[in-house]
N, C-alpha and C. Protein backbone atom coordinates (compact mmCIF):
# COMPACT_ATOMS: atom_id res chain seq x y z
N UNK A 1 16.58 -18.44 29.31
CA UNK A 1 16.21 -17.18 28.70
C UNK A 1 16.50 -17.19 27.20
N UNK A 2 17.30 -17.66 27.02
CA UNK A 2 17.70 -17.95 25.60
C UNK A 2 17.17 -18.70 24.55
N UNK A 3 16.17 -19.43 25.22
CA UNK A 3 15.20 -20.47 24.71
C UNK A 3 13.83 -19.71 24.49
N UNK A 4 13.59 -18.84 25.23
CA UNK A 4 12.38 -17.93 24.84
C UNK A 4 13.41 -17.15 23.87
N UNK A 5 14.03 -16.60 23.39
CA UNK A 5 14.41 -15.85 22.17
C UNK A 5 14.54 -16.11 21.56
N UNK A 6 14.65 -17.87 21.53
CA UNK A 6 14.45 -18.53 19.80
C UNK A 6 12.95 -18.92 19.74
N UNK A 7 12.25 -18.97 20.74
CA UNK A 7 10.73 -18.91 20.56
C UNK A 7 9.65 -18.27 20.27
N UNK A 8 10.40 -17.05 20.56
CA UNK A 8 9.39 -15.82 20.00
C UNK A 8 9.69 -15.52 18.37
N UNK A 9 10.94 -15.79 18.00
CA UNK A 9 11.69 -15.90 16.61
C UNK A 9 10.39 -15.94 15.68
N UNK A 10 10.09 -15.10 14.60
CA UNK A 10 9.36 -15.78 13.28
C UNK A 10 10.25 -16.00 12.26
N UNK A 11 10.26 -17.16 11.44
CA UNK A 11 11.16 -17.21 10.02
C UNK A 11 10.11 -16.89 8.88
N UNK A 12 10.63 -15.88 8.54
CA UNK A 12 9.64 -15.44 7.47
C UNK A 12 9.98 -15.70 6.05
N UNK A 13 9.52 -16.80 5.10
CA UNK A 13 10.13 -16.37 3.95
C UNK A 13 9.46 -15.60 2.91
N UNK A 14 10.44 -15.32 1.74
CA UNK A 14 10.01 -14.30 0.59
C UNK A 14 10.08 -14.87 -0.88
N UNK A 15 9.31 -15.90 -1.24
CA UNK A 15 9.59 -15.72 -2.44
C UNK A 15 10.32 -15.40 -3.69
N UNK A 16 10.60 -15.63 -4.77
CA UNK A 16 11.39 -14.23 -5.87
C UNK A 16 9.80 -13.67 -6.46
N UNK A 17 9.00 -14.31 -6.77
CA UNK A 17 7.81 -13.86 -7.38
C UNK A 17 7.07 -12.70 -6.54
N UNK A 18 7.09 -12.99 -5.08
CA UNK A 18 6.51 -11.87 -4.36
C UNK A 18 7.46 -10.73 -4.22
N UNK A 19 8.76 -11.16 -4.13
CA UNK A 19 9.84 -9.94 -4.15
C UNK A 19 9.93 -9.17 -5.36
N UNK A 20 9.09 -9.47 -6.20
CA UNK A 20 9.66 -8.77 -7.18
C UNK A 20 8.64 -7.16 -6.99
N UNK A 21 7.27 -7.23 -6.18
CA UNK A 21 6.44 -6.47 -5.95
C UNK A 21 5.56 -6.40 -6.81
N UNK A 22 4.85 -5.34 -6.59
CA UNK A 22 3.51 -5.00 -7.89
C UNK A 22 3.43 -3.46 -7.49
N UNK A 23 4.01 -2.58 -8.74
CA UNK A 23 3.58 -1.16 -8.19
C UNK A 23 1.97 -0.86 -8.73
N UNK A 24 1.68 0.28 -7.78
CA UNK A 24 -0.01 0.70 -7.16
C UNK A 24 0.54 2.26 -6.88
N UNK A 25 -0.36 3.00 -8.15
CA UNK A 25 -0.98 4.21 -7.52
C UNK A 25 -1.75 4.29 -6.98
N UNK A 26 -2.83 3.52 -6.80
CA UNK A 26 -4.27 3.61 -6.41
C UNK A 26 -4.27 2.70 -5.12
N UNK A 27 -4.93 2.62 -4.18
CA UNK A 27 -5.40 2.15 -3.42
C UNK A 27 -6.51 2.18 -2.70
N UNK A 28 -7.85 1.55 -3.08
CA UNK A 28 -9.07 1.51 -2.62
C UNK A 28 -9.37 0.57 -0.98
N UNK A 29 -10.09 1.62 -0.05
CA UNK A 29 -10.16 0.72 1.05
C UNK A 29 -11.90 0.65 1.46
N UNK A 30 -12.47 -0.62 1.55
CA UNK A 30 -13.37 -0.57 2.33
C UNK A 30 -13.57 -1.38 3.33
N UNK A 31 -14.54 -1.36 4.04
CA UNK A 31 -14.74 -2.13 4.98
C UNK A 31 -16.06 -2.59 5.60
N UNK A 32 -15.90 -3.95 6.33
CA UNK A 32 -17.45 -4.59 7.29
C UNK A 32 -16.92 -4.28 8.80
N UNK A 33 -18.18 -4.94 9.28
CA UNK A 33 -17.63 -4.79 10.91
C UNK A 33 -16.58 -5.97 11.16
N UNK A 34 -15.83 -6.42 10.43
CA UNK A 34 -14.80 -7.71 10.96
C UNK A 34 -13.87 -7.62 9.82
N UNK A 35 -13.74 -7.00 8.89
CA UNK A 35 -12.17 -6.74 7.82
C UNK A 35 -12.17 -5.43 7.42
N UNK A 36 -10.97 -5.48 6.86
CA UNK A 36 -10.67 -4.20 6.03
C UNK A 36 -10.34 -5.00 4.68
N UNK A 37 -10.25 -4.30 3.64
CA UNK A 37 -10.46 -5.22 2.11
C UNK A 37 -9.62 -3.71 1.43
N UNK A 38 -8.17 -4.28 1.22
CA UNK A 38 -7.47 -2.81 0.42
C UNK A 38 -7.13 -3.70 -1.02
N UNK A 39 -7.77 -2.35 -2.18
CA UNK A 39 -7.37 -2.86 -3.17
C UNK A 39 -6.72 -2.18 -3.97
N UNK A 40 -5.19 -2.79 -3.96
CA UNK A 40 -4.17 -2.23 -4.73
C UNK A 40 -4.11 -2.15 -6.13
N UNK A 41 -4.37 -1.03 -6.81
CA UNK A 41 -4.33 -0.60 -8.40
C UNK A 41 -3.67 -0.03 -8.97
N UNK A 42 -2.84 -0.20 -10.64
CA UNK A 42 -1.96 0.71 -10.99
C UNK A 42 -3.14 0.99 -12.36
N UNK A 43 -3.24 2.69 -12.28
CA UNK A 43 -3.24 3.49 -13.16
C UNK A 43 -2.87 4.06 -14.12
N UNK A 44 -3.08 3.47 -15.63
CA UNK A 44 -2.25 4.38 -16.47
C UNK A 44 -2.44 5.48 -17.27
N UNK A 45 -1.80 6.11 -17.43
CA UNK A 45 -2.08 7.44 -17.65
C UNK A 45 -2.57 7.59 -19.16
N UNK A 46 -3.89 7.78 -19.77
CA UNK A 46 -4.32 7.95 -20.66
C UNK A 46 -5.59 6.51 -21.00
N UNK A 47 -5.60 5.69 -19.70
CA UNK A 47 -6.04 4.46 -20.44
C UNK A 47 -7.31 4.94 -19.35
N UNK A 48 -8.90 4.06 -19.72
CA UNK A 48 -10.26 4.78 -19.53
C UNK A 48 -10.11 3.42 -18.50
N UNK A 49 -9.44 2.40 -18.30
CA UNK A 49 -9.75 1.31 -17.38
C UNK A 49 -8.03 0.46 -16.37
N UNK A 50 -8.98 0.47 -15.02
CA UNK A 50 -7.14 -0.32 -14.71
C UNK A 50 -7.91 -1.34 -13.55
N UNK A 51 -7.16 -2.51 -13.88
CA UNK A 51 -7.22 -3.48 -12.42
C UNK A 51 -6.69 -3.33 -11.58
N UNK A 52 -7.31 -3.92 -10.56
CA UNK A 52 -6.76 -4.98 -9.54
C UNK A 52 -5.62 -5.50 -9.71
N UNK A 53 -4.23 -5.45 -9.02
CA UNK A 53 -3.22 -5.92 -8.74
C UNK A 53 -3.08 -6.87 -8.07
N UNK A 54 -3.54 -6.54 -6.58
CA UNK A 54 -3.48 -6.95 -5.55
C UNK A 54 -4.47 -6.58 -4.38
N UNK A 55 -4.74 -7.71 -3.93
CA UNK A 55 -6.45 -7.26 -2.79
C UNK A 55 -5.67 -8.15 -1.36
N UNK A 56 -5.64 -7.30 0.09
CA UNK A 56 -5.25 -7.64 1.08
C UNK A 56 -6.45 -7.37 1.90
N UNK A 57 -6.93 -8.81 2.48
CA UNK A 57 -7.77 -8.70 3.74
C UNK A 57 -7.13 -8.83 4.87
N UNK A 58 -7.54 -7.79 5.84
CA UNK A 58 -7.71 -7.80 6.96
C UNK A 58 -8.27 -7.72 7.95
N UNK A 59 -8.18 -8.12 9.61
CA UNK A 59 -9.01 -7.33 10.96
C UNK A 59 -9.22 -5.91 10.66
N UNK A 60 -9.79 -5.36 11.82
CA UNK A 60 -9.24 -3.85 11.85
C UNK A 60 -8.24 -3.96 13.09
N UNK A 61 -8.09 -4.90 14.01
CA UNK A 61 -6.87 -4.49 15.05
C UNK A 61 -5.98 -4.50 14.18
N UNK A 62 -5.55 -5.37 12.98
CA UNK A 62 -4.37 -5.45 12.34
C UNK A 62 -4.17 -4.17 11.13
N UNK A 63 -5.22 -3.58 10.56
CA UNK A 63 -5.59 -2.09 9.61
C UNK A 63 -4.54 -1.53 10.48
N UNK A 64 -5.34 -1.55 12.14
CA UNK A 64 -4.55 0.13 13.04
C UNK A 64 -3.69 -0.07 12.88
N UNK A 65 -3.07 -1.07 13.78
CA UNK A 65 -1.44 -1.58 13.06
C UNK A 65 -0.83 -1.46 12.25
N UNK A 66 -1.44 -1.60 10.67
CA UNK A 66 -0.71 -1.32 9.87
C UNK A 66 -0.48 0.48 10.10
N UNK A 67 -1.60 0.93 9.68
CA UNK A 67 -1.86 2.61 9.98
C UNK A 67 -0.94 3.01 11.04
N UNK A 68 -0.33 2.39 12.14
CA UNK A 68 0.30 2.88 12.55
C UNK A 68 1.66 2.59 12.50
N UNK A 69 2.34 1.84 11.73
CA UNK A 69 3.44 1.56 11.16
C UNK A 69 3.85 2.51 9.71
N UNK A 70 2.62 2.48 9.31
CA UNK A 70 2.70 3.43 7.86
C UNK A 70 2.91 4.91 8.47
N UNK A 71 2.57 5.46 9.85
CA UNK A 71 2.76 6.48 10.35
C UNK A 71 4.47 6.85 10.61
N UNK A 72 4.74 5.41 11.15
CA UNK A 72 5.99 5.83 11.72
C UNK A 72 7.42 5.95 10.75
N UNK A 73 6.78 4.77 9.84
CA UNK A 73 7.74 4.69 8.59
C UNK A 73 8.12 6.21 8.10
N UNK A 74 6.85 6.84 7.38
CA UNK A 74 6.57 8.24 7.04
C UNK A 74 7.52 8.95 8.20
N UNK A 75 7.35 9.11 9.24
CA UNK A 75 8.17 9.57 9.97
C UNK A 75 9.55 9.92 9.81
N UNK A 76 9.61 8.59 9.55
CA UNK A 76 11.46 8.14 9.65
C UNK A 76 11.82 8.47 8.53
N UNK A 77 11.14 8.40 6.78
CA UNK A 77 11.53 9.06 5.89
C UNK A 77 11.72 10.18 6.04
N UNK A 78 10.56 11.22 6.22
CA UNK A 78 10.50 12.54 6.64
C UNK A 78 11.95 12.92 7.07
N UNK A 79 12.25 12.56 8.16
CA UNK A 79 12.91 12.73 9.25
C UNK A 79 14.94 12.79 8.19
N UNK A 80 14.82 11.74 7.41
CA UNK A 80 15.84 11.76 6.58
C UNK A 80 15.61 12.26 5.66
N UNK A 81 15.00 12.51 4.55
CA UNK A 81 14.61 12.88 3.47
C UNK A 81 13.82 14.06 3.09
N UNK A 82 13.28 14.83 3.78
CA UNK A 82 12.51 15.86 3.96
C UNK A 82 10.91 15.47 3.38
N UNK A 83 9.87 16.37 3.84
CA UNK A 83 8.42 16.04 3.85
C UNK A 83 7.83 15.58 2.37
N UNK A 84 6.77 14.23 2.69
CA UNK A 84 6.46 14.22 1.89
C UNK A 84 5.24 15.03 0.92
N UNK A 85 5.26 15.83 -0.22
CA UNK A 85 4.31 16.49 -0.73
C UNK A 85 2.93 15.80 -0.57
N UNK A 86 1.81 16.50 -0.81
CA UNK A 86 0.60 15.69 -0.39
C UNK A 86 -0.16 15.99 -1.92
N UNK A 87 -0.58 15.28 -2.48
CA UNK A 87 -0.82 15.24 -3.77
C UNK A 87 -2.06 15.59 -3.93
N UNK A 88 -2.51 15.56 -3.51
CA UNK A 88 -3.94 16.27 -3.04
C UNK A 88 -4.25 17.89 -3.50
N UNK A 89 -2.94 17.68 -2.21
CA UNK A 89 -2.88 19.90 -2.34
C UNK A 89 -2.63 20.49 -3.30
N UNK A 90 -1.39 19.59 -4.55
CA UNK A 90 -1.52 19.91 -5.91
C UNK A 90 -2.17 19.79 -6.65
N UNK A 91 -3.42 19.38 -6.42
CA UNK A 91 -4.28 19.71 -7.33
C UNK A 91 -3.99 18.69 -8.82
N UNK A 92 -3.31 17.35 -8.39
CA UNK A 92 -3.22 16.31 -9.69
C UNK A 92 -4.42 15.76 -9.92
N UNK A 93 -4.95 15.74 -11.05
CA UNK A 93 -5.84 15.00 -11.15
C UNK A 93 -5.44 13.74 -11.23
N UNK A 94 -6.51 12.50 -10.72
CA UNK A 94 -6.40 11.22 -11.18
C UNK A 94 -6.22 10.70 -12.20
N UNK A 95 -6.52 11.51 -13.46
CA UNK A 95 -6.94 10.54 -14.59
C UNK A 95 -5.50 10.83 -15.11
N UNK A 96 -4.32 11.28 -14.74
CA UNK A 96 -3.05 11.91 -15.16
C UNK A 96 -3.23 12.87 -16.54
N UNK A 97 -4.50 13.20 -16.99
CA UNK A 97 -4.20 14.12 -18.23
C UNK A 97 -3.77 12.87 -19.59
N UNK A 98 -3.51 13.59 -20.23
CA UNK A 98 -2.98 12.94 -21.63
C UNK A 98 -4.62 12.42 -22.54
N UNK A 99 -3.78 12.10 -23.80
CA UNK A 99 -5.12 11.48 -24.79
C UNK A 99 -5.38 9.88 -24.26
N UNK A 100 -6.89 10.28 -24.10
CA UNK A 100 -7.73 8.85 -24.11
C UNK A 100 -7.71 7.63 -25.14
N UNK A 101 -7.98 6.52 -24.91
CA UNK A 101 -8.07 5.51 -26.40
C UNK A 101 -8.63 4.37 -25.49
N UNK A 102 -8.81 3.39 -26.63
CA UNK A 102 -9.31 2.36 -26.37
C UNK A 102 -8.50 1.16 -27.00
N UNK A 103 -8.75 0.17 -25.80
CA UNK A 103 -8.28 -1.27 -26.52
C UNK A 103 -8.85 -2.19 -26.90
């Protein structure tokens, strides 16, 4: 029995370059009938253009999955931390306000 519990085991490693993250306000999702394609973007506030950070393909059995991990997580913050605001309902705009320019 003990031999199936080191078999099911994954060793996962992490990088320092991937640990360090990439923050994303934005997140664009589309999809075919066989992936999901999320593309992670940070926005800055006053600038007319922003990239691509980071682009994750996936199934969709593995999307739900995620979707439903991102559910439960939320949960468990909630649950300690009180609800999260929905940014939406405030009425933020995307473009964050401020003066425009160019580079």
């Amino acid at each position: 029995m003990n031999q199936d519990n080191n078999e099911n085991k994954l060793n996962i490693e992490l990088g320092e370059e991937i640990a360090e993250g990439i923050y994303s306000n934005l997140a664009i999702i589309s999809h075919s009938n066989s992936e999901f394609v999320i593309d992670f973007i940070k926005i800055m506030p006053g600038m007319p253009k922003a990239k691509v950070k980071s682009r994750i393909l996936m199934t969709p059995e593995h999307a739900k999955r995620l979707l439903s991990a991102l559910q439960d997580n939320i949960n468990k913050y909630e649950a300690n931390h009180g609800k999260v605001k929905d940014i939406e309902a405030q009425g933020i705009p995307l473009s964050f306000g401020g003066p425009t320019g160019e580079a």
